[in-house]
Protein backbone atom coordinates (compact mmCIF):
# COMPACT_ATOMS: atom_id res chain seq x y z
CA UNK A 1 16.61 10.00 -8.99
CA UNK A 2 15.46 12.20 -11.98
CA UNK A 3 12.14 12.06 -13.28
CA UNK A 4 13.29 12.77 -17.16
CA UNK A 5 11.53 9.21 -18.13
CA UNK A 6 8.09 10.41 -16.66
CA UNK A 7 8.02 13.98 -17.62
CA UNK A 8 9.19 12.58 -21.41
CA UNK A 9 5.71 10.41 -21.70
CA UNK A 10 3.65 13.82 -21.09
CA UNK A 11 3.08 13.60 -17.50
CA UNK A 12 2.68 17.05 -15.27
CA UNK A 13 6.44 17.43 -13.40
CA UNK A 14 3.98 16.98 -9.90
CA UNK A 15 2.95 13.68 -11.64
CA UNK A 16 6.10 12.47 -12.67
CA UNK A 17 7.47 13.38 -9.25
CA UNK A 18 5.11 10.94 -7.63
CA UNK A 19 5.91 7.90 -9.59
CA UNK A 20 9.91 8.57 -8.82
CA UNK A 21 8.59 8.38 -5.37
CA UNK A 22 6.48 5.61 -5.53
CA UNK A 23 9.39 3.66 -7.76
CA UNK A 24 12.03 4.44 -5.47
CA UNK A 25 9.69 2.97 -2.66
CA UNK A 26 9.24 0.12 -4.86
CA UNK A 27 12.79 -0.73 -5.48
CA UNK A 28 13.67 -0.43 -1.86
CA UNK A 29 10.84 -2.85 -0.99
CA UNK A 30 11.84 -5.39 -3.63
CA UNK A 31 15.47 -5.37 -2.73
CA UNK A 32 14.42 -6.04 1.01
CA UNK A 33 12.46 -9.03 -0.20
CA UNK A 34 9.07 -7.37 -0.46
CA UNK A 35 6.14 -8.83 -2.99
CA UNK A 36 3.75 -6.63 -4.75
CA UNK A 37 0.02 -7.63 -4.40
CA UNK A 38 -2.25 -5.79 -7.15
CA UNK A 39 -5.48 -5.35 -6.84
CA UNK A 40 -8.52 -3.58 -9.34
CA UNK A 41 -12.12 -4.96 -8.27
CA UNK A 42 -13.63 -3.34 -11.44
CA UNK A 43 -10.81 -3.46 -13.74
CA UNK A 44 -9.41 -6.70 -13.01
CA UNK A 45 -7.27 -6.43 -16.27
CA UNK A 46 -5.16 -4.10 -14.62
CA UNK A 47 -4.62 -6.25 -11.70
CA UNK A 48 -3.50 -9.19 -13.60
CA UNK A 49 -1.29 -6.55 -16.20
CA UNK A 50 0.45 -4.74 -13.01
CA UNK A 51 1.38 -8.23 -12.06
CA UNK A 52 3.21 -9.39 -15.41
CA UNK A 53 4.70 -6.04 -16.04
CA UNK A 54 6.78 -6.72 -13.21
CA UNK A 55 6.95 -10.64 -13.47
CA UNK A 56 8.45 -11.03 -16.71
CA UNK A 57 10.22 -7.36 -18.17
CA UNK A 58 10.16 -6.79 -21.43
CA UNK A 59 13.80 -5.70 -21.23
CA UNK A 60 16.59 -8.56 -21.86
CA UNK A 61 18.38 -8.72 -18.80
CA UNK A 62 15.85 -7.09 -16.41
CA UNK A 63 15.30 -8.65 -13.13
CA UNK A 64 11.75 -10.52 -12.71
CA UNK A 65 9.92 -9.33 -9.75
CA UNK A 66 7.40 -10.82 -7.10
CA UNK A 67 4.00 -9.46 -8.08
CA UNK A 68 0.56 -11.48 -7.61
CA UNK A 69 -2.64 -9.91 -9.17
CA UNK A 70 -5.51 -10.51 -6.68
CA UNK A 71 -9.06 -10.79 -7.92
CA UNK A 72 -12.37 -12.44 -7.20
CA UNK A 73 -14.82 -12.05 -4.41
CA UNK A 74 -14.06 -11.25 -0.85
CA UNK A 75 -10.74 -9.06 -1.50
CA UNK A 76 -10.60 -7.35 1.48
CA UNK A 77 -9.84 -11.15 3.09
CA UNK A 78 -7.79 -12.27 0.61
CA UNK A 79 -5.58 -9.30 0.66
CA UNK A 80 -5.29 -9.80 4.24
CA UNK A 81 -4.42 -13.18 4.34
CA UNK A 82 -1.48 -12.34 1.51
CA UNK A 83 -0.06 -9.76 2.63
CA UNK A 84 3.13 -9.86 4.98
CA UNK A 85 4.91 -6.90 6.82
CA UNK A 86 7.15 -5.34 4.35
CA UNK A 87 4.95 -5.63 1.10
CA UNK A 88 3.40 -3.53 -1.60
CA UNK A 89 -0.47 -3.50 -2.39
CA UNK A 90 -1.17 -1.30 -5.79
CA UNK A 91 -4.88 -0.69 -6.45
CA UNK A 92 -6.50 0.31 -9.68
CA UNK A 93 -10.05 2.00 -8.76
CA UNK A 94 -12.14 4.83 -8.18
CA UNK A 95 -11.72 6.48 -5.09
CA UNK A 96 -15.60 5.34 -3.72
CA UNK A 97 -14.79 1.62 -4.26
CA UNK A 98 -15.63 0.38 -0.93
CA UNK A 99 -12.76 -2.43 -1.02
CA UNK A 100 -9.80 -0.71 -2.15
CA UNK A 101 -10.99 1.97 0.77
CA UNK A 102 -10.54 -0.97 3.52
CA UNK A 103 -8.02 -2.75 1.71
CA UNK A 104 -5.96 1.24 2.23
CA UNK A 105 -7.19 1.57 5.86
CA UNK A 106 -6.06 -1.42 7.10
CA UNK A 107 -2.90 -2.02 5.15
CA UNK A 108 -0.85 0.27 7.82
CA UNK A 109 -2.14 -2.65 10.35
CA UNK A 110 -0.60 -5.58 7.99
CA UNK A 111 2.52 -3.43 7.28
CA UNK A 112 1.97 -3.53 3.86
CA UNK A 113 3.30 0.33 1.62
CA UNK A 114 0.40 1.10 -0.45
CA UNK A 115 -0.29 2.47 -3.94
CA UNK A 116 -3.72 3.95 -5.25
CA UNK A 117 -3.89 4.23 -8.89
CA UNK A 118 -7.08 6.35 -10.33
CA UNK A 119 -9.11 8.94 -12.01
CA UNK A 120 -11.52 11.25 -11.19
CA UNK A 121 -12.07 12.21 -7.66
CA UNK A 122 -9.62 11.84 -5.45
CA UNK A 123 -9.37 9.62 -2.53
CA UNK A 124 -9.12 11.49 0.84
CA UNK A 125 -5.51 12.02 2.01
CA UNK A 126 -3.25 10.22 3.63
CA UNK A 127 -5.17 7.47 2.87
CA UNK A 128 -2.67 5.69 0.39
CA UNK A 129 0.93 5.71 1.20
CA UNK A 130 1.58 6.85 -2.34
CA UNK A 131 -1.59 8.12 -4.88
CA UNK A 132 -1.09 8.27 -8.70
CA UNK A 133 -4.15 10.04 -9.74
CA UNK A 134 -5.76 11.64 -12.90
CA UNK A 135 -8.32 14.58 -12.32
CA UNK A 136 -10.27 13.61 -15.04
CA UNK A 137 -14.00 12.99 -14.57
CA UNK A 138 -14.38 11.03 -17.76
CA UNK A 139 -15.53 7.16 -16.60
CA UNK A 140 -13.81 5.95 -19.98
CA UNK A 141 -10.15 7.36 -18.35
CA UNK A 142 -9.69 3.48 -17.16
CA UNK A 143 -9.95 2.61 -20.97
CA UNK A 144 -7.63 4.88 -22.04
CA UNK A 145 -4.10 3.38 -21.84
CA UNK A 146 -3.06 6.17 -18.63
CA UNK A 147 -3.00 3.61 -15.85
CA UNK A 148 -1.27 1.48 -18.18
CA UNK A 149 1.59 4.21 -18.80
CA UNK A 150 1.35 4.92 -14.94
CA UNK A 151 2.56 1.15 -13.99
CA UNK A 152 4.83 0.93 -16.95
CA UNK A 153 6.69 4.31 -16.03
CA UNK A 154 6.91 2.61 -12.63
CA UNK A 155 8.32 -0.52 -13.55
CA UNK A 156 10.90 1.17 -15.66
CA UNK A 157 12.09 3.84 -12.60
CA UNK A 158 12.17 0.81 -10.40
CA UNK A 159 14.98 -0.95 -12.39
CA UNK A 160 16.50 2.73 -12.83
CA UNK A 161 16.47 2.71 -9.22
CA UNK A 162 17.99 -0.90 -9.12
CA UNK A 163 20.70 0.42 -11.79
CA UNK A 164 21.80 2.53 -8.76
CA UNK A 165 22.22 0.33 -5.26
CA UNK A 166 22.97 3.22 -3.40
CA UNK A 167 19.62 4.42 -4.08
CA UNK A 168 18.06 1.56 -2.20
CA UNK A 169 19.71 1.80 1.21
CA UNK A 170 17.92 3.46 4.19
CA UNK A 171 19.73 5.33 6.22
CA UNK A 172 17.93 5.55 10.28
CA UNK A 173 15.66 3.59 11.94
CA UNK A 174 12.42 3.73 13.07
CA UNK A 175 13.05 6.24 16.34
CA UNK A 176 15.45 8.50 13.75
CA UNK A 177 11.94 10.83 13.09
CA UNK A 178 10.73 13.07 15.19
CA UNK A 179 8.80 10.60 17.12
CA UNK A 180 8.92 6.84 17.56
CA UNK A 181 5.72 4.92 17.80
CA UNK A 182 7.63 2.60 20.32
CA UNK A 183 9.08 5.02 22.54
CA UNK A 184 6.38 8.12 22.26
CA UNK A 185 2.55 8.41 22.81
CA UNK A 186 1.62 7.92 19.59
CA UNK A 187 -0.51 4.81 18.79
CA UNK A 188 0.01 1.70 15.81
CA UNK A 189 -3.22 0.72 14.18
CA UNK A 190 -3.84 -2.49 14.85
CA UNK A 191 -7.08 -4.85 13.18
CA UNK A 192 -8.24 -7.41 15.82
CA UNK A 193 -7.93 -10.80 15.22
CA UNK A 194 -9.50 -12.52 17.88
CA UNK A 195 -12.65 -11.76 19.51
CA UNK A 196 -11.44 -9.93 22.88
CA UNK A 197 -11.66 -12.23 26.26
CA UNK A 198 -11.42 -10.98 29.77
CA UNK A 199 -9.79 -7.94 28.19
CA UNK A 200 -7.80 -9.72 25.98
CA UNK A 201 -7.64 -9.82 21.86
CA UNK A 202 -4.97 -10.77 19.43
CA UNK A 203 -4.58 -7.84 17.98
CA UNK A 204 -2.53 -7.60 14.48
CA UNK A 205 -0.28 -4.54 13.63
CA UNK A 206 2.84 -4.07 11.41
CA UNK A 207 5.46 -5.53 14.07
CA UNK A 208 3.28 -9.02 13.96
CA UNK A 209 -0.09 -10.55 16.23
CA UNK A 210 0.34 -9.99 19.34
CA UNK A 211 -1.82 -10.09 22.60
CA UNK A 212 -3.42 -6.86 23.90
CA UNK A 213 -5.61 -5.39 26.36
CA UNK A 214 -8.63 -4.34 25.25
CA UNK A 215 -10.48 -2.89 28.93
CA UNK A 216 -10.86 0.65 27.70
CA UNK A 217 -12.65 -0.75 24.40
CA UNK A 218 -14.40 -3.53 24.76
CA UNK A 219 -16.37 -5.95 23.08
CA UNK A 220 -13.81 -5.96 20.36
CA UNK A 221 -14.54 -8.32 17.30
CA UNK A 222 -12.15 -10.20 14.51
CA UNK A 223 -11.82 -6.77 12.02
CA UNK A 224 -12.13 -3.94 14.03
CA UNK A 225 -9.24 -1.65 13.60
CA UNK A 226 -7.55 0.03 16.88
CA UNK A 227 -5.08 1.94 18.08
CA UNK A 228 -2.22 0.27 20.14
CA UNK A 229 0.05 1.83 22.53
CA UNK A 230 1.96 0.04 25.13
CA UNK A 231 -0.03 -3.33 24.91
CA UNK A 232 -3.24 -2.02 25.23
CA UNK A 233 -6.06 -0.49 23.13
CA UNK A 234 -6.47 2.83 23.83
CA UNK A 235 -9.26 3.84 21.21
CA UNK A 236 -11.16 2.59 18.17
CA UNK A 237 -10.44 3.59 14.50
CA UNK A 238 -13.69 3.78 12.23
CA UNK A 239 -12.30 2.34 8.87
CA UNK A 240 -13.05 5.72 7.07
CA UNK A 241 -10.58 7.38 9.64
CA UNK A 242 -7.73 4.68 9.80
C-alpha cells in the first residue's frame, strides 16, 4: 500500500509511513472481526470522534465499522472488561497520562493491537504496538485539528486497504517468526485475575484465562502483570516495563 494520501495532507514520508502501517493493521483486524475501542482521558472529544469516523463514513458506500469511544472514570477497568483477543485500542494522550500507560502495558495481556496517538514527548518504545506522534511541545497541538487529520487519514487507508482483499490476508502463523512463544523460552504477559491459591491464579493472557502456577512468585493479586511460560509464572512485570 502507498502512502500518496498521507504524504498529500503534509505529513513527513516517516509519518505517513506509520499510518499505512497502522491502517493496514486496522483493516486486517476489522476484516477478522476485530472492534476498535478509543480511548482519550483528557480529550474525550477525540474518543467519541475516532469512534464515529469509523461508525458512520462520510463516503456513500463505505463500510461502517465497530468502534466504541470509552470515557469516564476508572478506564483502565473498563477497557479491560471490553476488550477481547483480536481488538484495537487507539488512545489520544500525552505520553505521562498514567491510564493510557496501563491501558498500553497490559493490552499485550488482553490481546488487544494498540494505537497511541500524541504530541510532545514521546512515549517510551515498544510500548504501543503502533505510535502516531507529533514532536511538538506546544500543549495547544490537541486543539489544533492534527489528531483529527491523523484518524481521518487512517480511516480513509483502511477502506483503501479494504479496496484491495489481498491486502488483508496473513500469510504464517504464529511459530512462522523466528521464535514461537508456545514452542520457545520466551514468556506471554499475562495480568492475574484471581488472587493466587496454593500456587495457583487465573492468570489472563492473549490465548484466554487460564490456570497457572504461581510458586516462583507468590502472593500474586487480581492486576499484577506476569510473565507465563509453560503454565507457570516465571517472573513479575512492573507495569512501566510490560
Amino acid at each position: 500500500m502507498n502512502t500518496i494520501t498521507a504524504v498529500d495532507r503534509g505529513l513527513s514520508p516517516e509519518l505517513a509511513a506509520d499510518l499505512a502501517g497502522a491502517a493496514l493493521m486496522l483493516a486486517r483486524r476489522f476484516a477478522a472481526g476485530a472492534t476498535m475501542w478509543s480511548i482519550a482521558p483528557s480529550w474525550e472529544p477525540h474518543a467519541m470522534h475516532i469512534a464515529v469516523e469509523f461508525v458512520h463514513p462520510v463516503i456513500m458506500g463505505k463500510r461502517a465499522l465497530p468502534a466504541v469511544a470509552l470515557t469516564g472514570p476508572e478506564l483502565v477497568d473498563l477497557v479491560r472488561v471490553s476488550v477481547r483477543p483480536g481488538d484495537i485500542v487507539v488512545a489520544v494522550s500525552d505520553a505521562g497520562q498514567p491510564d493510557v500507560r496501563s491501558v498500553m502495558h497490559r493490552s499485550p495481556a488482553w490481546g488487544a493491537t494498540t494505537i497511541w496517538i500524541g504530541s510532545g514527548q514521546r512515549p517510551p518504545a515498544g510500548v504501543a504496538d503502533h505510535v502516531l506522534w507529533l514532536d511538538d511541545p506546544d500543549p495547544r497541538v490537541p486543539a489544533t485539528g492534527g489528531f483529527v487529520l491523523f484518524y481521518h487519514v487512517l480511516w480513509e487507508l483502511t477502506h483503501v486497504c479494504f479496496e484491495h482483499p489481498g491486502l488483508l490476508r496473513q500469510n504464517g502463523s504464529e511459530c512462522a517468526g523466528e521464535t514461537c512463544v508456545t514452542c520457545s523460552d520466551e514468556g506471554r504477559l499475562g495480568e492475574v485475575v484471581t488472587a493466587s491459591t496454593e500456587g495457583l491464579a487465573k492468570v489472563r493472557t492473549a490465548q484466554g484465562v487460564t490456570d497457572v502456577a504461581t510458586t516462583l512468585v507468590d502472593p500474586v493479586a487480581p492486576g499484577d502483570l506476569v510473565l507465563v511460560h509453560a503454565g507457570t509464572a516465571i517472573s513479575r512485570v512492573d507495569v512501566e516495563d510490560a
